[in-house]
Protein backbone atom coordinates (compact mmCIF):
# COMPACT_ATOMS: atom_id res chain seq x y z
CA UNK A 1 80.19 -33.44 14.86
CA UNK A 2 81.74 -34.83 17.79
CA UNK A 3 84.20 -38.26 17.34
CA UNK A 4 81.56 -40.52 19.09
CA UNK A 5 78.83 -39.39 16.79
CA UNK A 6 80.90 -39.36 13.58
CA UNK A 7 82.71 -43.01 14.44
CA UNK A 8 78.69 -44.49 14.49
CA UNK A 9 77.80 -42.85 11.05
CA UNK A 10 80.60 -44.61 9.62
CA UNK A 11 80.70 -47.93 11.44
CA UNK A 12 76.83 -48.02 10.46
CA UNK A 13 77.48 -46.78 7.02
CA UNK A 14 79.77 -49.24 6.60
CA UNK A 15 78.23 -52.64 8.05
CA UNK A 16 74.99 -51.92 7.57
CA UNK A 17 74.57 -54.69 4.79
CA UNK A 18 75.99 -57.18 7.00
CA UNK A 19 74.04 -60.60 6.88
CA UNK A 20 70.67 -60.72 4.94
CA UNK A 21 67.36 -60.08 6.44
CA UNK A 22 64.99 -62.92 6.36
CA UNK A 23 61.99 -60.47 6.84
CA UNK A 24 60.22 -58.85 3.54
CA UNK A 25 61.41 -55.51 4.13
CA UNK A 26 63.15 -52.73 2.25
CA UNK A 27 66.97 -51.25 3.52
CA UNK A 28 67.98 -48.63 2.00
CA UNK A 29 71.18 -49.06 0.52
CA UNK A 30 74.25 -47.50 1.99
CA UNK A 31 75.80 -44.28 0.58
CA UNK A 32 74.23 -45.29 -3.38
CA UNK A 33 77.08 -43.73 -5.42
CA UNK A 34 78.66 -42.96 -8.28
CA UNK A 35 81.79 -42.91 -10.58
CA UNK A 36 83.28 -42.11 -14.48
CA UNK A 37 84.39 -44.36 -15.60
CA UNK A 38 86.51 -44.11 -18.53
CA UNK A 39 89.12 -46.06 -17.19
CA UNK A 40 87.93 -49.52 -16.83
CA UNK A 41 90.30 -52.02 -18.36
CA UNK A 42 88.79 -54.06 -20.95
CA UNK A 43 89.36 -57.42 -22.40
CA UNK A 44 88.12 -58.41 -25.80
CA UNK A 45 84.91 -60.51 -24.73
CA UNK A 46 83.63 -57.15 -22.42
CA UNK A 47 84.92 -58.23 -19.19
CA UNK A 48 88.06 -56.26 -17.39
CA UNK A 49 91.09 -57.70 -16.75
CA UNK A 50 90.98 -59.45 -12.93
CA UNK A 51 93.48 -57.87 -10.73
CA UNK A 52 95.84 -58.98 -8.04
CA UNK A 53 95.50 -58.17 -4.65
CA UNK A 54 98.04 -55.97 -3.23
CA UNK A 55 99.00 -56.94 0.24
CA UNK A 56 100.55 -53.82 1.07
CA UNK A 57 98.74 -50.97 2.31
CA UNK A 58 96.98 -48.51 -0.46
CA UNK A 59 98.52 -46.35 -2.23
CA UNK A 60 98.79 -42.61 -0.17
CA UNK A 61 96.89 -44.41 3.00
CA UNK A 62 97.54 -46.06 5.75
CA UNK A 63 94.34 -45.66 7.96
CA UNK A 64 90.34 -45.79 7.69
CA UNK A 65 89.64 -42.07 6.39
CA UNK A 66 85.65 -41.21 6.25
CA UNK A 67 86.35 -38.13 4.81
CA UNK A 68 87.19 -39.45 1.46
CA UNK A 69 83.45 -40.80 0.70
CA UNK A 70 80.91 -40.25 -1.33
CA UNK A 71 77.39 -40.46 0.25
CA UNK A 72 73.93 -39.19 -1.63
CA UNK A 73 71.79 -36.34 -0.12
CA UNK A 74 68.80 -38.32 -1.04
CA UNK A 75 66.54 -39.57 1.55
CA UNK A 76 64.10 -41.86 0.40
CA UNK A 77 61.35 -42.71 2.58
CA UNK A 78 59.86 -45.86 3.01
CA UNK A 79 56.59 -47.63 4.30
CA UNK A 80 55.49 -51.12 4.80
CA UNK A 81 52.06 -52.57 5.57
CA UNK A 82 50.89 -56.01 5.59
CA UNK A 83 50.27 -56.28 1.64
CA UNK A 84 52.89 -53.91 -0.02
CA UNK A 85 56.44 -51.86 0.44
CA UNK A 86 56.12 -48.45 -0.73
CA UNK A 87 59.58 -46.94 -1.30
CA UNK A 88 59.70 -43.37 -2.29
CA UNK A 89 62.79 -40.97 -3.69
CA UNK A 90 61.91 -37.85 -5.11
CA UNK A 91 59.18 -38.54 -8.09
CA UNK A 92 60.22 -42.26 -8.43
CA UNK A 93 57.68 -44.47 -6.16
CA UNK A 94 58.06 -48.04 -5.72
CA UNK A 95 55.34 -50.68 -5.20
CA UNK A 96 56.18 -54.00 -4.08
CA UNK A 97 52.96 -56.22 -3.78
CA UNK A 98 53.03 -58.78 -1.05
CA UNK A 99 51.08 -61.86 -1.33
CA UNK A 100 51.07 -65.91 0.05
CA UNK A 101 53.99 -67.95 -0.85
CA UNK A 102 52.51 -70.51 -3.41
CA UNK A 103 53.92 -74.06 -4.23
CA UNK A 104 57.42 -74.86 -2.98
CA UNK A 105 57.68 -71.18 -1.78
CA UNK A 106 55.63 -72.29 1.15
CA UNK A 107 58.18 -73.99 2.67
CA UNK A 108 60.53 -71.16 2.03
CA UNK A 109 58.62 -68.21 3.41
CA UNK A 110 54.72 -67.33 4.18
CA UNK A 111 54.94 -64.67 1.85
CA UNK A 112 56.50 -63.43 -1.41
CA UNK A 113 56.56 -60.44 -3.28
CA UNK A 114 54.14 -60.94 -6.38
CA UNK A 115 54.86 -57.68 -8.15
CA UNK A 116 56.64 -54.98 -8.38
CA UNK A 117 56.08 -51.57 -10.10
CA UNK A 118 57.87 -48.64 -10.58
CA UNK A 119 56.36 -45.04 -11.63
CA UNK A 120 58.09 -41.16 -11.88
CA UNK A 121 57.56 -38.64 -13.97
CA UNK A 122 59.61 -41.05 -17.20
CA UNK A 123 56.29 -43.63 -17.00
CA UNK A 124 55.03 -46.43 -15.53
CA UNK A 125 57.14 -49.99 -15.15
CA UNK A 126 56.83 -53.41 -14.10
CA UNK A 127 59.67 -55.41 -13.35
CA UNK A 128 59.95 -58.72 -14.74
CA UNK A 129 60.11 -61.31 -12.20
CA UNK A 130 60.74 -65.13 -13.15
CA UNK A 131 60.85 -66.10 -10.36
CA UNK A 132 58.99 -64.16 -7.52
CA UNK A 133 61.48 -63.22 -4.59
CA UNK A 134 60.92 -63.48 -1.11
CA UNK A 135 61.41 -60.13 0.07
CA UNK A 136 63.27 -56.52 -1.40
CA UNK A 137 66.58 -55.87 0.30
CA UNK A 138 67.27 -52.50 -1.07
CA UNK A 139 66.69 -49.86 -3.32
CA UNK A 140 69.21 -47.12 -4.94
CA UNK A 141 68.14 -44.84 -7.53
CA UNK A 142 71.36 -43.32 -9.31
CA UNK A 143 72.06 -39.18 -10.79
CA UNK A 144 71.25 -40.74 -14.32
CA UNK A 145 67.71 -42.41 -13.74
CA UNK A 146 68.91 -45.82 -13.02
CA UNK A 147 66.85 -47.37 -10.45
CA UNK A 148 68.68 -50.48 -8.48
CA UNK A 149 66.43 -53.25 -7.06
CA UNK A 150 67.73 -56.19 -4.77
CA UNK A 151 65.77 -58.97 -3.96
CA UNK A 152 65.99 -61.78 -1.47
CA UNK A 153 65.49 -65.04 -2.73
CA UNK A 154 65.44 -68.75 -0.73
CA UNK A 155 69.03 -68.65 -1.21
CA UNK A 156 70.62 -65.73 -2.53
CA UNK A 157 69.92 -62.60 -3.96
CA UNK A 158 69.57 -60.84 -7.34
CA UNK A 159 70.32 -56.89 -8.29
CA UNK A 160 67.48 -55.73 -11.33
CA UNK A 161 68.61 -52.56 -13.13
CA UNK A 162 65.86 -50.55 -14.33
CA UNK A 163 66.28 -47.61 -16.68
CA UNK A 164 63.49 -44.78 -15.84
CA UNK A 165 64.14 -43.60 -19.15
CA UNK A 166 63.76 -46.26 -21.58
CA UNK A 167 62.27 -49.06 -19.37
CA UNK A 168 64.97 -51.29 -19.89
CA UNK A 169 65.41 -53.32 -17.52
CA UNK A 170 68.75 -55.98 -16.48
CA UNK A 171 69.68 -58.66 -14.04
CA UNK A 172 73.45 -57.81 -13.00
CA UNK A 173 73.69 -61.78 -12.24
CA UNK A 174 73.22 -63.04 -15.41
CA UNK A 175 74.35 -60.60 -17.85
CA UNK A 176 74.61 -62.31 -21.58
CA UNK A 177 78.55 -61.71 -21.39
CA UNK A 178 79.14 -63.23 -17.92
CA UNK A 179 80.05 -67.61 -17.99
CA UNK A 180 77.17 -68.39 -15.57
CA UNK A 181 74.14 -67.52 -13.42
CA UNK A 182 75.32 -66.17 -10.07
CA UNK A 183 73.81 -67.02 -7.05
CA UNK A 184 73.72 -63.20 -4.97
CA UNK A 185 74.74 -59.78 -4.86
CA UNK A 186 76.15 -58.53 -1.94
CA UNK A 187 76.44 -55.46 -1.48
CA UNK A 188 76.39 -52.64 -4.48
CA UNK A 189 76.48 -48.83 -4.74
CA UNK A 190 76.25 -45.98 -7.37
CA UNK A 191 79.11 -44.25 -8.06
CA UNK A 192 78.90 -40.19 -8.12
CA UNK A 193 78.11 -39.36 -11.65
CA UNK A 194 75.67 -42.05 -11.70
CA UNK A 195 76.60 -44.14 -14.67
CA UNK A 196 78.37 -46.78 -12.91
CA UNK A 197 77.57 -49.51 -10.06
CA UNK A 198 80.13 -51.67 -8.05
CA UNK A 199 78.99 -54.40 -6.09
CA UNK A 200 79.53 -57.75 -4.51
CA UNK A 201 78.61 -61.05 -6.76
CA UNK A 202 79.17 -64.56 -6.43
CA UNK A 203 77.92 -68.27 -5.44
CA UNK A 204 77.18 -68.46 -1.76
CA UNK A 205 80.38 -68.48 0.25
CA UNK A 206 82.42 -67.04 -2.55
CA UNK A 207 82.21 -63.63 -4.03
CA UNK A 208 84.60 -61.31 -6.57
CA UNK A 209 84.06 -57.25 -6.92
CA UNK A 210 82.94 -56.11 -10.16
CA UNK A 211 81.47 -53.07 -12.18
CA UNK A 212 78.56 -52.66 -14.53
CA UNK A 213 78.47 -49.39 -16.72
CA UNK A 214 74.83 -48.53 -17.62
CA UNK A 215 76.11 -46.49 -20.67
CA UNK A 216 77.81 -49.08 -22.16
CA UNK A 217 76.28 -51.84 -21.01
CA UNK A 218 79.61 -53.57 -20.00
CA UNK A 219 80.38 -55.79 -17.19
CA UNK A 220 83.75 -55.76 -15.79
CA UNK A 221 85.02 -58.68 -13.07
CA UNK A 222 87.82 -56.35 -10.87
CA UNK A 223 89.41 -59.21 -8.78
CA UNK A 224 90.52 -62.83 -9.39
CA UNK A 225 90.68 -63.23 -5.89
CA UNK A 226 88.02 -64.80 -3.97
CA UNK A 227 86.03 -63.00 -1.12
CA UNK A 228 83.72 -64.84 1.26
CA UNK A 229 81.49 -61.63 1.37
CA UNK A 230 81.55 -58.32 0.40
CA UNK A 231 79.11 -56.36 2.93
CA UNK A 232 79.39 -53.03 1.76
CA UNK A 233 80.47 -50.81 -1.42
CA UNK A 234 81.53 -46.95 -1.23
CA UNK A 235 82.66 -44.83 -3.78
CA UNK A 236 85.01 -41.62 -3.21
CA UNK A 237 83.54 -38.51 -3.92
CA UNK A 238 86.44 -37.81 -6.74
CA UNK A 239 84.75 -40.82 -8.05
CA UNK A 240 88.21 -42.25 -9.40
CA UNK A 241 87.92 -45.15 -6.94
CA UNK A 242 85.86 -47.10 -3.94
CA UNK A 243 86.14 -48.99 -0.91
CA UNK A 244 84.65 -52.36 -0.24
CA UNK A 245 84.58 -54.32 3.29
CA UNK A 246 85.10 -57.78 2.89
CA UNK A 247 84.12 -60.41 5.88
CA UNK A 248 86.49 -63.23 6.97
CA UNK A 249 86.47 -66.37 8.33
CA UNK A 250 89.00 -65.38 10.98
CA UNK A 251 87.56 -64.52 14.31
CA UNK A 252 90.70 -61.95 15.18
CA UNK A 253 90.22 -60.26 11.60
CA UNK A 254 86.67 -60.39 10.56
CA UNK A 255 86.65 -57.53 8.73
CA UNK A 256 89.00 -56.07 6.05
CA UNK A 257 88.83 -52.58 4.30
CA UNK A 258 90.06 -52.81 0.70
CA UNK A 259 90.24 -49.71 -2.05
CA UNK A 260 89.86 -49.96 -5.92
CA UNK A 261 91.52 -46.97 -8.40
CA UNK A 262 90.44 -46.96 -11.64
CA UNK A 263 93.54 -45.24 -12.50
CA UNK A 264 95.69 -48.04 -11.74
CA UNK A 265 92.93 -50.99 -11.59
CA UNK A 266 94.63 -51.93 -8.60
CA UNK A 267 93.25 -53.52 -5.58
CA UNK A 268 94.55 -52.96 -2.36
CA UNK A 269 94.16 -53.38 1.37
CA UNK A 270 93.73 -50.55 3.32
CA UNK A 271 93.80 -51.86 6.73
CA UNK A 272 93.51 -55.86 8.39
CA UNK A 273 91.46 -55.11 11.34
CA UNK A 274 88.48 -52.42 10.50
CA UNK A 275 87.30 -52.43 14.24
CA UNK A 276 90.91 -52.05 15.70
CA UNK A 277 91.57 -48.80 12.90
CA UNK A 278 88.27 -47.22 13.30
CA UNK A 279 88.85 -47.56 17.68
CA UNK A 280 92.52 -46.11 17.37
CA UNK A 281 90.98 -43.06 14.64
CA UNK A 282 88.08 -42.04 17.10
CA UNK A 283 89.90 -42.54 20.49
């Protein structure tokens, strides 16, 4: 693959969850990966230990390096019509049912997403929806039958885990052992094994990285420093560690690249200016 070609994979790869579509429509999310992880620090009420962020460079690199990520061989395919999303991966099929907004939803959107329904070759689920979102940003089925959906509300977003398995099903921003109700998820991906998600989550205008591991069932809060958004999540394919883009408020650096190791639980900043590294790399 030429430089061109490979420097728009990864520029798309890795800002494709920039900004939130107002349209009800399905991305697929970016590169859904996956991770052991063994080596989550753990305080006593569940949550891990936040870390500091390093403002030196990570550990062993100095540069934007593609070739260290993880990305699924999945393709799902997806189709939309005027009354439902179909999203399809292998045997799992998804079935969002679009209908008229209702009540104060009117003023919020025309339509809303009255059901959705998951089947494969585990059963048949519905996902329980208090409160009926406006539109499905993603989907990301993991390696272990976890199925990721994230919805678009008026303002913000929520990530449902579903187990294919058991039918058990999770809402990543209000889990039982986390202080309050968050407001969105950003961005999120599976790491290799398929046992583990990272993503974004936060209050609007302020998020923090975290993990959830679906084994367990225990939430872990990575970073005590506070991101304005985190557009994208990918894990490396040793699965010992990921990368997350974070946007700025700076117009000369509105984009960093950080890196998380589980071995260390250290954050740390990979490069300042993503555009300026990926333009020197593919030159």
């Amino acid at each position: 693959m030429n430089k061109i070609a490979s420097f728009s994979i990864i520029l798309l790869a890795l800002t494709s969850i920039l900004g939130c579509n107002n349209n009800a429509d399905v991305k697929e999310a970016t590169n859904q990966s996956n991770v052991p992880q063994n080596n989550v620090s753990q305080s006593k009420n569940g949550n891990s230990i936040p870390q500091k962020v390093e403002d030196n460079e990570a550990a062993g690199r100095n540069s934007f390096d593609s070739s260290i990520y993880y990305a699924s061989e999945n393709n799902p395919t997806i189709k939309n019509s005027d009354n439902q999303i179909v999203w399809k991966e292998e045997d799992v099929v998804l079935t969002a049912a679009i209908s008229k907004a209702e009540g104060e939803q009117v003023s919020q959107s025309n339509t809303v997403i009255s059901t959705i329904t998951v089947e494969s070759s585990n059963g048949k689920y519905t996902i329980d929806l208090d409160k009926k979102p406006l539109g499905i940003q993603s989907v990301g089925l993991s390696k272990n039958n976890q199925l990721a959906v994230h919805v678009r509300d008026h303002e913000g977003s929520r990530l449902i885990i579903l187990s294919l398995s058991s039918g058990k099903q999770i809402v990543l921003n209000d889990l039982p052992n986390k202080v309050a109700f968050s407001e969105k998820i950003d961005s999120y991906n599976w790491s290799p094994d398929g046992n583990t998600i990272a993503f974004g989550i936060g209050d609007i205008g302020s998020s923090y990285i975290a993990l959830y591991n679906t084994e367990d069932n225990t939430f872990s809060n990575l970073s005590e420093k506070d991101f304005t958004l985190i557009t994208s999540v990918v894990w490396h394919k040793d699965g010992q560690g990921f990368d997350f883009l974070s946007q700025t408020d700076d117009a000369k650096n509105p984009v960093i690249l950080y890196q998380y190791t589980l071995k260390d639980h250290l954050i740390s900043k990979v490069t300042d200016n993503l555009t300026q590294t990926l333009n020197a790399a593919y030159a």
